[in-house]
PDB file of N, CA and C in Angstrom:
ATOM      1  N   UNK A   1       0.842  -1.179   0.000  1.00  0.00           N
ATOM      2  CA  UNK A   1       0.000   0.000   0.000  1.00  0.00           C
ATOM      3  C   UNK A   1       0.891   1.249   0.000  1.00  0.00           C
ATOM      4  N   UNK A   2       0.436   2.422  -0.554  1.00  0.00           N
ATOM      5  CA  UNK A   2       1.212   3.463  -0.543  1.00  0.00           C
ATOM      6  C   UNK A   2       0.487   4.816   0.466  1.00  0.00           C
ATOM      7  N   UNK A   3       1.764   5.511   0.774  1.00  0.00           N
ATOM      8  CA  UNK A   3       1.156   6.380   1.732  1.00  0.00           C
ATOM      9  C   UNK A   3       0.333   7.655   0.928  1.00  0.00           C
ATOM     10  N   UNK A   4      -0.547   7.758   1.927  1.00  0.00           N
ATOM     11  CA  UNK A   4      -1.270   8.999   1.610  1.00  0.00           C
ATOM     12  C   UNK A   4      -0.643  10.355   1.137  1.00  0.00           C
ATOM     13  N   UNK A   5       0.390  10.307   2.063  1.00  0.00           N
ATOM     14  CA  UNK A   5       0.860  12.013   1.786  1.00  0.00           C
ATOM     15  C   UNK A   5       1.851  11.808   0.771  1.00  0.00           C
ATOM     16  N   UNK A   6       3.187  10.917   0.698  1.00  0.00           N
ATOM     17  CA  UNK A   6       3.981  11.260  -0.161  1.00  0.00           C
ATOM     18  C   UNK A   6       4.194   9.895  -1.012  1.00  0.00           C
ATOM     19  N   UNK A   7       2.962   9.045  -1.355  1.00  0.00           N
ATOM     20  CA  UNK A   7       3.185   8.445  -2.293  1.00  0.00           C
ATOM     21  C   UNK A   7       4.179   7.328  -1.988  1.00  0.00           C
ATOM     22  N   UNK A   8       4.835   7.071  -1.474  1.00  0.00           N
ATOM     23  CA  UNK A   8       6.292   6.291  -1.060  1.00  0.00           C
ATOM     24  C   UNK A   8       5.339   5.026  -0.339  1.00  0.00           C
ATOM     25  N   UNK A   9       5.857   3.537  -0.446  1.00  0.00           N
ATOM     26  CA  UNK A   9       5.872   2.410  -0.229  1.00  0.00           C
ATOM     27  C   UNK A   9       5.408   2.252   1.208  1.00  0.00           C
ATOM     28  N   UNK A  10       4.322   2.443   1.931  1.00  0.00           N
ATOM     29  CA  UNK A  10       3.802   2.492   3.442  1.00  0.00           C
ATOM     30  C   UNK A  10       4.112   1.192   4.339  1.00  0.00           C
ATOM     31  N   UNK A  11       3.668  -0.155   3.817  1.00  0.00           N
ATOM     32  CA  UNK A  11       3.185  -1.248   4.144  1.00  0.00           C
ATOM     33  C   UNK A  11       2.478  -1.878   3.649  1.00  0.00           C
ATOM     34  N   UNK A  12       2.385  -3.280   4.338  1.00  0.00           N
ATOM     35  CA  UNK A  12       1.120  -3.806   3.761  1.00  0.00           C
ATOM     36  C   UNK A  12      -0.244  -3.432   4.054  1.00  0.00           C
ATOM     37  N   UNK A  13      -0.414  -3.006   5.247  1.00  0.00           N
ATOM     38  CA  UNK A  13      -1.783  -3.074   5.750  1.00  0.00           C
ATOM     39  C   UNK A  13      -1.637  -1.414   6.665  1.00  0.00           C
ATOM     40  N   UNK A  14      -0.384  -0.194   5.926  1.00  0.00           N
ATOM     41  CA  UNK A  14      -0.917   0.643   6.690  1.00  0.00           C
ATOM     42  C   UNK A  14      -0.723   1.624   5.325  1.00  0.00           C
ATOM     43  N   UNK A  15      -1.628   3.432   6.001  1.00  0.00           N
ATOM     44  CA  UNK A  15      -1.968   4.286   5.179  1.00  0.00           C
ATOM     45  C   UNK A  15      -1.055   4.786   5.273  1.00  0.00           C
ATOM     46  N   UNK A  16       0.086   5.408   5.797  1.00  0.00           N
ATOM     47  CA  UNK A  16       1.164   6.197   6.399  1.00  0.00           C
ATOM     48  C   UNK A  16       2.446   5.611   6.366  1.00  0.00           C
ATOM     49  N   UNK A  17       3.601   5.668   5.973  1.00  0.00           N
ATOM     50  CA  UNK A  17       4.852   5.458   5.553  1.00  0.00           C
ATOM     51  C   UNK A  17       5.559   5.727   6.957  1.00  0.00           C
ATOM     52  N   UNK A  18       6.643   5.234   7.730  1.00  0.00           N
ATOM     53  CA  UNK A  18       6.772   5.573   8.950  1.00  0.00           C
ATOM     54  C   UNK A  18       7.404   7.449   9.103  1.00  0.00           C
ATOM     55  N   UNK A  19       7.664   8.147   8.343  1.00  0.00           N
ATOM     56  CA  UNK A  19       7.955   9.555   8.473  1.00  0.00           C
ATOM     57  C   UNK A  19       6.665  10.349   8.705  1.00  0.00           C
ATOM     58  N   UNK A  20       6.153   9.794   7.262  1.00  0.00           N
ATOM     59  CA  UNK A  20       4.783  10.700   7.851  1.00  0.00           C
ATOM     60  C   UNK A  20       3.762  10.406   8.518  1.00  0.00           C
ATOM     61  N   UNK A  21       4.081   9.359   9.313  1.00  0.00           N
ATOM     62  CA  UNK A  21       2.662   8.981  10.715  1.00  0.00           C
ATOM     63  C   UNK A  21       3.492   9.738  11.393  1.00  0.00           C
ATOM     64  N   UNK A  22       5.303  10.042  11.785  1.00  0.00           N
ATOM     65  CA  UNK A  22       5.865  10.865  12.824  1.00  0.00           C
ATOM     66  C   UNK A  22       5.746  12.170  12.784  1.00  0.00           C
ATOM     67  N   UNK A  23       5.517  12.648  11.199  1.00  0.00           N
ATOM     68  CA  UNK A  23       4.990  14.178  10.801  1.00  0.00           C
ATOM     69  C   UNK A  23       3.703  14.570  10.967  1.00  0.00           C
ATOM     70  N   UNK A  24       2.511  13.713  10.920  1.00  0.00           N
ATOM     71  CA  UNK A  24       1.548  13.792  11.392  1.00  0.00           C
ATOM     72  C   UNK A  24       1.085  13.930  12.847  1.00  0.00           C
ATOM     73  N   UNK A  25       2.018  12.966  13.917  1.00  0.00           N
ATOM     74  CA  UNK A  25       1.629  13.395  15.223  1.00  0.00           C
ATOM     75  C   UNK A  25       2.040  14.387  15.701  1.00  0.00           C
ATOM     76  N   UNK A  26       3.616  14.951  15.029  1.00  0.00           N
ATOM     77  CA  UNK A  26       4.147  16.156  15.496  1.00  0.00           C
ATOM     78  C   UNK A  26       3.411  17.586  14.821  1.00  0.00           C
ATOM     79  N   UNK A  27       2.239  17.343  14.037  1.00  0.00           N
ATOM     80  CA  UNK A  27       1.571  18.294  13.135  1.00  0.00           C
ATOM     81  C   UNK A  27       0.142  18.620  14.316  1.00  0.00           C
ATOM     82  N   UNK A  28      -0.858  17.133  14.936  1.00  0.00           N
ATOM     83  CA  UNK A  28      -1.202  17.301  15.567  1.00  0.00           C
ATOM     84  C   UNK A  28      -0.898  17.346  17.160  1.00  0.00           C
ATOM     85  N   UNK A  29      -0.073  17.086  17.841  1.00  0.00           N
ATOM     86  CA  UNK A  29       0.385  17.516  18.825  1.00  0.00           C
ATOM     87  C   UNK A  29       0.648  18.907  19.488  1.00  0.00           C
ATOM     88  N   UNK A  30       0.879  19.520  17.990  1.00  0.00           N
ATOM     89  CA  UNK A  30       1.466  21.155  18.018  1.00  0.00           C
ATOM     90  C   UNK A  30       0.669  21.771  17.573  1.00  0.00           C
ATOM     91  N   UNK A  31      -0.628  21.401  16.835  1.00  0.00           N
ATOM     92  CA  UNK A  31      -1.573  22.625  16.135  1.00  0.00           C
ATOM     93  C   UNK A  31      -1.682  23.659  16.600  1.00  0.00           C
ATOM     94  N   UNK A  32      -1.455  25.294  15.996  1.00  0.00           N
ATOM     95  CA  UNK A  32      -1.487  25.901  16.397  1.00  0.00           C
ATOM     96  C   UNK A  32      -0.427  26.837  16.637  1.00  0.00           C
ATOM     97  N   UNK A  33       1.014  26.078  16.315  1.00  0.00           N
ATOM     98  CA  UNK A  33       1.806  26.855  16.244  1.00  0.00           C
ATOM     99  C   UNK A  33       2.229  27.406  14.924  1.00  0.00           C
ATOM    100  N   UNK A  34       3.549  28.282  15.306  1.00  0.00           N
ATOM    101  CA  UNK A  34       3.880  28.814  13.631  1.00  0.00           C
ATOM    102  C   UNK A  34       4.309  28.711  12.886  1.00  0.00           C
ATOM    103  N   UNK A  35       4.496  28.796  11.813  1.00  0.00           N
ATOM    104  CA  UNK A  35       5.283  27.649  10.834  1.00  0.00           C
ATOM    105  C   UNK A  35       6.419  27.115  10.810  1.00  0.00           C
ATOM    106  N   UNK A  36       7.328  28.456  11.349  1.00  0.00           N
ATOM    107  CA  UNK A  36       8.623  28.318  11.914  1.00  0.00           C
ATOM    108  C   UNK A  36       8.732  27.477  13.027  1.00  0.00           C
ATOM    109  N   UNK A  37       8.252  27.413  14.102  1.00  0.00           N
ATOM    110  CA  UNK A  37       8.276  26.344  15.073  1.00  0.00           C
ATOM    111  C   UNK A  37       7.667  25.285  14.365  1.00  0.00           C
ATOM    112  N   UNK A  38       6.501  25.116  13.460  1.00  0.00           N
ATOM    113  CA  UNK A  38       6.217  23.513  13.194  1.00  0.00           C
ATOM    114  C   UNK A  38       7.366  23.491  11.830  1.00  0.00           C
ATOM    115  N   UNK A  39       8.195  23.970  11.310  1.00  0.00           N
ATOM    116  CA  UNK A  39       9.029  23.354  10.323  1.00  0.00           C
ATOM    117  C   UNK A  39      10.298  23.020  11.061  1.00  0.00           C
ATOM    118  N   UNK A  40      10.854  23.766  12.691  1.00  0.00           N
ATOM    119  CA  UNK A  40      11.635  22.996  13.448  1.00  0.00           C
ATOM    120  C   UNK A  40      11.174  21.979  13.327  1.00  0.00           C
ATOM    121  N   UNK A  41      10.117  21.480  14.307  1.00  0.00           N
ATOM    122  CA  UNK A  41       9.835  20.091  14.413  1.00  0.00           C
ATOM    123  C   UNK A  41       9.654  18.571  13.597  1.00  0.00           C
ATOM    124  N   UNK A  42       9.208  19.403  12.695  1.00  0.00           N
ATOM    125  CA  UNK A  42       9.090  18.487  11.341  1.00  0.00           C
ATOM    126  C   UNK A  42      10.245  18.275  10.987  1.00  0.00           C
ATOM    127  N   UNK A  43      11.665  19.212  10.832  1.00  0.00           N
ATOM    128  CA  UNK A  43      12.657  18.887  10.617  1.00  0.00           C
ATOM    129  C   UNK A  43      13.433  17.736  11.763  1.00  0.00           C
ATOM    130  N   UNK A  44      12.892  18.077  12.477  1.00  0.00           N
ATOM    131  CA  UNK A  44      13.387  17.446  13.942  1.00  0.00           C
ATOM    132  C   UNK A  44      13.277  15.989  13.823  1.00  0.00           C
ATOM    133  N   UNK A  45      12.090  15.424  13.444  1.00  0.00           N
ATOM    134  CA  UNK A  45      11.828  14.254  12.976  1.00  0.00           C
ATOM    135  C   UNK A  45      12.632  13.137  12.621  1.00  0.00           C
ATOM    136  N   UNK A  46      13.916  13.680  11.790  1.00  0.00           N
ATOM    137  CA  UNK A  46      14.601  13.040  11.143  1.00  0.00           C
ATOM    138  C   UNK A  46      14.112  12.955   9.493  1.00  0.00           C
ATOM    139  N   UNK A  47      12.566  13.699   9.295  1.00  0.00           N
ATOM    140  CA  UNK A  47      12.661  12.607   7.887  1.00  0.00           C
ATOM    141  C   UNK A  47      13.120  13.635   6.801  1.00  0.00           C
ATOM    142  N   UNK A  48      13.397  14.047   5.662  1.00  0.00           N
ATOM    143  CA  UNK A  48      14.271  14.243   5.031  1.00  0.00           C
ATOM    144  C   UNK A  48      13.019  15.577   4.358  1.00  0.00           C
ATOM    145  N   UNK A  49      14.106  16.779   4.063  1.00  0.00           N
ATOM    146  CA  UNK A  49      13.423  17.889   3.708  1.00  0.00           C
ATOM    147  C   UNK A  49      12.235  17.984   2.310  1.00  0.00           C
ATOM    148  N   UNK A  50      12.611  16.554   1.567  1.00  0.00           N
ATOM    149  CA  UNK A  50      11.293  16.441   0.162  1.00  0.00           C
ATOM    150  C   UNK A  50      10.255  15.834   0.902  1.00  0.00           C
ATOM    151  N   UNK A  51      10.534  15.042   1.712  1.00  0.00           N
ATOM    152  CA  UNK A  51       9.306  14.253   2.438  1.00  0.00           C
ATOM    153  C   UNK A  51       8.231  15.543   2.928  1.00  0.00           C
ATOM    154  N   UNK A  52       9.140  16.163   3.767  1.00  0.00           N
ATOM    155  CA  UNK A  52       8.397  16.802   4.850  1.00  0.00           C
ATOM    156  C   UNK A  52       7.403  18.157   3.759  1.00  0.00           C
ATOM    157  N   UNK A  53       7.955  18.647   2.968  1.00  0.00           N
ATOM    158  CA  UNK A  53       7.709  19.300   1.844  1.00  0.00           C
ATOM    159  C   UNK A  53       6.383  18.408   0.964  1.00  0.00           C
ATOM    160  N   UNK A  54       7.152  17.289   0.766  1.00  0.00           N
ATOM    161  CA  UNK A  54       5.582  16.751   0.223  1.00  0.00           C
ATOM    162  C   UNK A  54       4.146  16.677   1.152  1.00  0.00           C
ATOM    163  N   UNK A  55       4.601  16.225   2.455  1.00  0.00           N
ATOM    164  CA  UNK A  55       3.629  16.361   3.138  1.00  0.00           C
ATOM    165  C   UNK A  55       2.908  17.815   4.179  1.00  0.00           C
ATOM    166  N   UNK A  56       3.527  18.705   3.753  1.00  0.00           N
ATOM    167  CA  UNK A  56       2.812  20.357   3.904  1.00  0.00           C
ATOM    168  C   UNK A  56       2.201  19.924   2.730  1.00  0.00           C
ATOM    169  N   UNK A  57       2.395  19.553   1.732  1.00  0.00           N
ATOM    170  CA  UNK A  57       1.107  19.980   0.032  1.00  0.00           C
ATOM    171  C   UNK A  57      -0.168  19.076   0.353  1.00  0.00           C
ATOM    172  N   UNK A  58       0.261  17.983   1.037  1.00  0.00           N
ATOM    173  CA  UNK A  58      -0.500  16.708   1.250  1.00  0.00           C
ATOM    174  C   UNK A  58      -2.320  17.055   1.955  1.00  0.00           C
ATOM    175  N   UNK A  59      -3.199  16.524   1.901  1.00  0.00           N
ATOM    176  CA  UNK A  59      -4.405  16.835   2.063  1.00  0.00           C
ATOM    177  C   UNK A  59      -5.093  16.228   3.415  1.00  0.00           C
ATOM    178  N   UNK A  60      -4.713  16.334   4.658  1.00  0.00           N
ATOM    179  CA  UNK A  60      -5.206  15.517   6.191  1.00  0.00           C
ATOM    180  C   UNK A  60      -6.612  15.776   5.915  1.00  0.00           C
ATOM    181  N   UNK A  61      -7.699  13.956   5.636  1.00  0.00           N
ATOM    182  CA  UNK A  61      -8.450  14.055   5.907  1.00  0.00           C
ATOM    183  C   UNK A  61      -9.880  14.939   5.261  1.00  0.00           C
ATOM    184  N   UNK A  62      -9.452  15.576   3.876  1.00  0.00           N
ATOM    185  CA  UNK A  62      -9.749  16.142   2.977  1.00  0.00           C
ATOM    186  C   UNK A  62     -10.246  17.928   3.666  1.00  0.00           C
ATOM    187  N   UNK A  63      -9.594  17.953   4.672  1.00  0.00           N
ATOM    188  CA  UNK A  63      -9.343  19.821   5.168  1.00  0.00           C
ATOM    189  C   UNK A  63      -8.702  20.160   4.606  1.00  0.00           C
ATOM    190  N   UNK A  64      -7.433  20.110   3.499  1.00  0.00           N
ATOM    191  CA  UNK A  64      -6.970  21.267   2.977  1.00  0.00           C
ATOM    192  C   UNK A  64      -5.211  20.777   3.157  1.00  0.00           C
ATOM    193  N   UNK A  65      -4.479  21.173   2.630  1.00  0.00           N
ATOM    194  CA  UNK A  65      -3.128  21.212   2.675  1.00  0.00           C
ATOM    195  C   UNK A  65      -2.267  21.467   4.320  1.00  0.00           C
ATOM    196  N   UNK A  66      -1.537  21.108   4.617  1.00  0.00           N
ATOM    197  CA  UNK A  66      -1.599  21.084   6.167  1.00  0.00           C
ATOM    198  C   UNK A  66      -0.366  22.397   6.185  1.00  0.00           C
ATOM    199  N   UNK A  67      -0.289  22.982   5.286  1.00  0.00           N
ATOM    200  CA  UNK A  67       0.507  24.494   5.113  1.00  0.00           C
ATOM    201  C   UNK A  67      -0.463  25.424   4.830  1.00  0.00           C
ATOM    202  N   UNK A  68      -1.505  25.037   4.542  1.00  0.00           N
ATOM    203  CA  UNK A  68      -2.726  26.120   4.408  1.00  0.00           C
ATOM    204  C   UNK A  68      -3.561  25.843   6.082  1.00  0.00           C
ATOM    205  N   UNK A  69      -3.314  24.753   6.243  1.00  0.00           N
ATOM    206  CA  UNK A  69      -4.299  24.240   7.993  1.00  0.00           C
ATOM    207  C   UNK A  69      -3.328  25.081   8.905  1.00  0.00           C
ATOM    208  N   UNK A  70      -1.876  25.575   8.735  1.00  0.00           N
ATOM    209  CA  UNK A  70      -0.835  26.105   9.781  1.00  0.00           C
ATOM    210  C   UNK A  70      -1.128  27.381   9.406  1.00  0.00           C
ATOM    211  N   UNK A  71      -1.455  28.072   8.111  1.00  0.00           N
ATOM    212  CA  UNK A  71      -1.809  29.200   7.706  1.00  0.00           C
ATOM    213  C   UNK A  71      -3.160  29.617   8.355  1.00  0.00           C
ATOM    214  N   UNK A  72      -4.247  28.978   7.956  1.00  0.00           N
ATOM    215  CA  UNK A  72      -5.390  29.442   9.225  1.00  0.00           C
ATOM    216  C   UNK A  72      -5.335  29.814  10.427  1.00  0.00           C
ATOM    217  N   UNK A  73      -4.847  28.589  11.024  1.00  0.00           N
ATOM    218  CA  UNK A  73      -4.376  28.646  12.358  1.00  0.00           C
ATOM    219  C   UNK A  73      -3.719  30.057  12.997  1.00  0.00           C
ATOM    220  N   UNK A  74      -2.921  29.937  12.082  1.00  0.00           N
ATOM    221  CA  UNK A  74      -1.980  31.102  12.955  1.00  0.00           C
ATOM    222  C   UNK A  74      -2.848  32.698  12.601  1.00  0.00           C
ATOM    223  N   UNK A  75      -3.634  32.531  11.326  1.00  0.00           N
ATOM    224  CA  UNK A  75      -4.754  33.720  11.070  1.00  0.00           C
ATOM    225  C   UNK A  75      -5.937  34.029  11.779  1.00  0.00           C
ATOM    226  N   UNK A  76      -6.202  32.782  12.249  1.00  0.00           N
ATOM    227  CA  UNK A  76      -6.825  33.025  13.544  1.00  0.00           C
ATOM    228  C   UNK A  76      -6.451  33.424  14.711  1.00  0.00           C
ATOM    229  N   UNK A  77      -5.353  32.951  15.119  1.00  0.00           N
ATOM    230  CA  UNK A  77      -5.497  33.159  16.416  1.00  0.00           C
ATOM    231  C   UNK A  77      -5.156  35.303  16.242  1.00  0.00           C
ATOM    232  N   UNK A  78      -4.262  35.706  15.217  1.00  0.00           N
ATOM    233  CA  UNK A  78      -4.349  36.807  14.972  1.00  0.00           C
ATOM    234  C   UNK A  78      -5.316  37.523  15.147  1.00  0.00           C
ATOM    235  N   UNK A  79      -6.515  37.256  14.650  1.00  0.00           N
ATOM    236  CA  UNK A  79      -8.204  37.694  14.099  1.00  0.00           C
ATOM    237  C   UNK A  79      -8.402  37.624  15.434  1.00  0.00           C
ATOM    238  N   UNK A  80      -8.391  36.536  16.334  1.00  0.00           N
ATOM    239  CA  UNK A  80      -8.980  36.438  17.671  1.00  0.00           C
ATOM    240  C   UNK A  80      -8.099  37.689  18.952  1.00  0.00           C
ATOM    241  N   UNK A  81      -6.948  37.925  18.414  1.00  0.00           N
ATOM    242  CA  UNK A  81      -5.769  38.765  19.282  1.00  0.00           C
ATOM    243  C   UNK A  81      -6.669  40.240  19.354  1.00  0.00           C
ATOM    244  N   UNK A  82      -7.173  40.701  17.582  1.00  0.00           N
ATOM    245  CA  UNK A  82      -7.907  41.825  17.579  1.00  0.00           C
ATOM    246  C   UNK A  82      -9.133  42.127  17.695  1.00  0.00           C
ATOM    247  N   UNK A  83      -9.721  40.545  18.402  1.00  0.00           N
ATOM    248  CA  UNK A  83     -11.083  40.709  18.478  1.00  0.00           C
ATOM    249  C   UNK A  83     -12.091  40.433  17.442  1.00  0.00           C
ATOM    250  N   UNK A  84     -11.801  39.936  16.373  1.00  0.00           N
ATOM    251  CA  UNK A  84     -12.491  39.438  15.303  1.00  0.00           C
ATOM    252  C   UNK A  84     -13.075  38.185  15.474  1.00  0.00           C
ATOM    253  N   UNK A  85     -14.345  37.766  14.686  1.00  0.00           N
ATOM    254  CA  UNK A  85     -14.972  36.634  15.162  1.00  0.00           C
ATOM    255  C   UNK A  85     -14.473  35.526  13.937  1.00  0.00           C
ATOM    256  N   UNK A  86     -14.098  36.676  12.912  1.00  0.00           N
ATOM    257  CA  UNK A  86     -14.722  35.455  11.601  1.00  0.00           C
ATOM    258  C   UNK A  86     -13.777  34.260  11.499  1.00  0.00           C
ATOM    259  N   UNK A  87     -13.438  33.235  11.167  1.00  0.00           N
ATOM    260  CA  UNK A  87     -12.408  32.338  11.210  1.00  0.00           C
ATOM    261  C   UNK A  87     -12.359  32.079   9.334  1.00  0.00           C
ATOM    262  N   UNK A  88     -10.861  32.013   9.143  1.00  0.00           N
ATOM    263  CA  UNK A  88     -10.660  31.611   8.068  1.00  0.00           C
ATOM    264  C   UNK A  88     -10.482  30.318   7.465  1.00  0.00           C
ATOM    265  N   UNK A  89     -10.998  30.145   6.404  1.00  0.00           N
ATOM    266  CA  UNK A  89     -10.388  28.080   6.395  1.00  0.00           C
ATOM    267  C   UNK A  89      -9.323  28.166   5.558  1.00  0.00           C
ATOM    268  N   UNK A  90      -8.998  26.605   5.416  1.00  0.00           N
ATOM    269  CA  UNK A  90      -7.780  26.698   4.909  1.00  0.00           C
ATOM    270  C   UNK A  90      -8.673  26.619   3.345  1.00  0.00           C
ATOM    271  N   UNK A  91      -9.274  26.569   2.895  1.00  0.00           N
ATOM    272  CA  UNK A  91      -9.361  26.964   1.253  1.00  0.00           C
ATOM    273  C   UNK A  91      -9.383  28.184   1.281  1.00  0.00           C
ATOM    274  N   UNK A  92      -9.555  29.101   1.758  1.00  0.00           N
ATOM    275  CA  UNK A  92      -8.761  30.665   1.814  1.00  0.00           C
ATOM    276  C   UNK A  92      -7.897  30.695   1.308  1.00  0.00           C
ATOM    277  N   UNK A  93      -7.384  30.328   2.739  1.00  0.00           N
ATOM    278  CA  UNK A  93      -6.064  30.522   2.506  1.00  0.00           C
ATOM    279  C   UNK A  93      -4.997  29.806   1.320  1.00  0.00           C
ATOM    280  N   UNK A  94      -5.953  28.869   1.095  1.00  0.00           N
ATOM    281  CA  UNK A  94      -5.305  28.447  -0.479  1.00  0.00           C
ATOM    282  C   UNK A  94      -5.174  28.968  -1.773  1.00  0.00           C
ATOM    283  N   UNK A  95      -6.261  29.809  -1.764  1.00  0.00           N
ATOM    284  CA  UNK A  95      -7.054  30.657  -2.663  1.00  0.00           C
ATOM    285  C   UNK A  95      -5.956  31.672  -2.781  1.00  0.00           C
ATOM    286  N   UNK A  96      -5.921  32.387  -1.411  1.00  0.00           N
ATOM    287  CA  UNK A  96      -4.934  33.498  -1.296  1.00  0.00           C
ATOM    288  C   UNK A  96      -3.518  33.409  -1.677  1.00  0.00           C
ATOM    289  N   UNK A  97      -2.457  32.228  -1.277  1.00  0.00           N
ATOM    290  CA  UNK A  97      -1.387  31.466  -2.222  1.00  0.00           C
ATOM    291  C   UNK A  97      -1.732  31.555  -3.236  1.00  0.00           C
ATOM    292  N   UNK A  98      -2.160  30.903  -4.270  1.00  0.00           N
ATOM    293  CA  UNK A  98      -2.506  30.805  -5.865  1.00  0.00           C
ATOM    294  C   UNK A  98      -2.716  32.070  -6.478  1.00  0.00           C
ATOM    295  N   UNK A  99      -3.352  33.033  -5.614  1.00  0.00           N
ATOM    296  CA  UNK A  99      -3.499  34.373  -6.340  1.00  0.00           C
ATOM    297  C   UNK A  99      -2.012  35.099  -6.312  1.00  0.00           C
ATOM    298  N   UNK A 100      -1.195  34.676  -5.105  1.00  0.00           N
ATOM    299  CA  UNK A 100      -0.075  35.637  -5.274  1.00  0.00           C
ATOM    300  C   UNK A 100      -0.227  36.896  -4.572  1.00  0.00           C
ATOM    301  N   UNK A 101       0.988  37.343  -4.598  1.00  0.00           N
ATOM    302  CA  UNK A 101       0.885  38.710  -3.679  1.00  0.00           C
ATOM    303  C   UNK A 101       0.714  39.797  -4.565  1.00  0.00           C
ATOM    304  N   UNK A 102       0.594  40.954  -4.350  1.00  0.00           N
ATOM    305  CA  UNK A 102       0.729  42.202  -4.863  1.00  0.00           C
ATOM    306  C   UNK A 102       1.825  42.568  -5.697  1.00  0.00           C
ATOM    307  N   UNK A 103       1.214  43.020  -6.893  1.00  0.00           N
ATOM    308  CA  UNK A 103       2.229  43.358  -7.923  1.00  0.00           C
ATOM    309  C   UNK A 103       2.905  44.377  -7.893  1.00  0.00           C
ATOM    310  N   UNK A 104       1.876  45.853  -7.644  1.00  0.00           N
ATOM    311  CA  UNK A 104       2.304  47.011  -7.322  1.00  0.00           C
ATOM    312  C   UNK A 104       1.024  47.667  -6.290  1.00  0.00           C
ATOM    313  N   UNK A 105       1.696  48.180  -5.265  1.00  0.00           N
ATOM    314  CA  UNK A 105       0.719  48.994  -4.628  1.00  0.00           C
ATOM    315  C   UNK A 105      -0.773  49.525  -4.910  1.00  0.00           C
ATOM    316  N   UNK A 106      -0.500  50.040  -5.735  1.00  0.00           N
ATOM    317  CA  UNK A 106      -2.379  50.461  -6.317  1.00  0.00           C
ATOM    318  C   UNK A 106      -2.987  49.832  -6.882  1.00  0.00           C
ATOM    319  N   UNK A 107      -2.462  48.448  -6.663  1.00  0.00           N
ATOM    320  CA  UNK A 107      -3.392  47.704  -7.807  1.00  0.00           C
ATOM    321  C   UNK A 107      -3.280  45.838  -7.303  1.00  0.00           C
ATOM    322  N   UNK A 108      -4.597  45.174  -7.644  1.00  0.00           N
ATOM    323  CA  UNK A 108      -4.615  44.413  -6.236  1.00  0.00           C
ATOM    324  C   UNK A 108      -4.222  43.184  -7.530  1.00  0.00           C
ATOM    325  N   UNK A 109      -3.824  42.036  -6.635  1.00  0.00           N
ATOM    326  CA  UNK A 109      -2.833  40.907  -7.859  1.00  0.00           C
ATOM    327  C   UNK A 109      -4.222  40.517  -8.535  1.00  0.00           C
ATOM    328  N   UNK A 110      -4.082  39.602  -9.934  1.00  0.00           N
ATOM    329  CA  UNK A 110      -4.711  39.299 -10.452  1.00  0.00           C
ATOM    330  C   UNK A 110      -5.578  37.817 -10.170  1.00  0.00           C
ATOM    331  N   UNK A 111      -6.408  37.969 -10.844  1.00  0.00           N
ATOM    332  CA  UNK A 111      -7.840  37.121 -10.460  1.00  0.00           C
ATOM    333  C   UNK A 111      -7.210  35.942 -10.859  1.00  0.00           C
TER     334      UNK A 111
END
């Protein structure tokens, strides 16, 4: 069977390759932190910088990319710092990646 997140040779009878069941608990263990602290950890792991890379693109559970799930996260708790109610998801924030940033000041990036 092959793993979910990066495709690579899992087992016979499991979904997860042994890096990324260890990237996964260290993903949920820590939810919530910032990317920089969860890309320590993930590095921390031991498993090797394409792995860990494939599995930020990878889809937990069909919520969204787990670099767009660390992107919410941390947009929330922002939104919540200033008192805002609304919560963002991670297809936002996916949305918002793909569009790109600002080209020039007066003028907002393209559709």
């Amino acid at each position: 069977m092959r793993c979910r997140h990066c495709q690579e040779p899992a087992g016979w009878w499991r979904r997860l390759c042994g890096d990324c069941r260890q990237l996964a608990e260290v993903f949920t263990a820590h939810r919530g932190g910032d990317m920089g602290t969860m890309m320590e950890l993930f590095l921390a792991t031991g498993a090797p910088r394409s792995k860990v890379e494939r599995f930020l693109e990878s889809d937990i559970a069909g919520a969204g990319a787990v670099r767009d799930l660390i992107a919410a996260d941390m947009t929330n708790q922002l939104l919540e710092a200033f008192g805002q109610r609304r919560r963002q998801t991670p297809d936002e924030v996916r949305r918002l990646r793909e569009r790109g940033a600002w080209q020039a000041l007066d003028r907002p990036p393209r559709e």
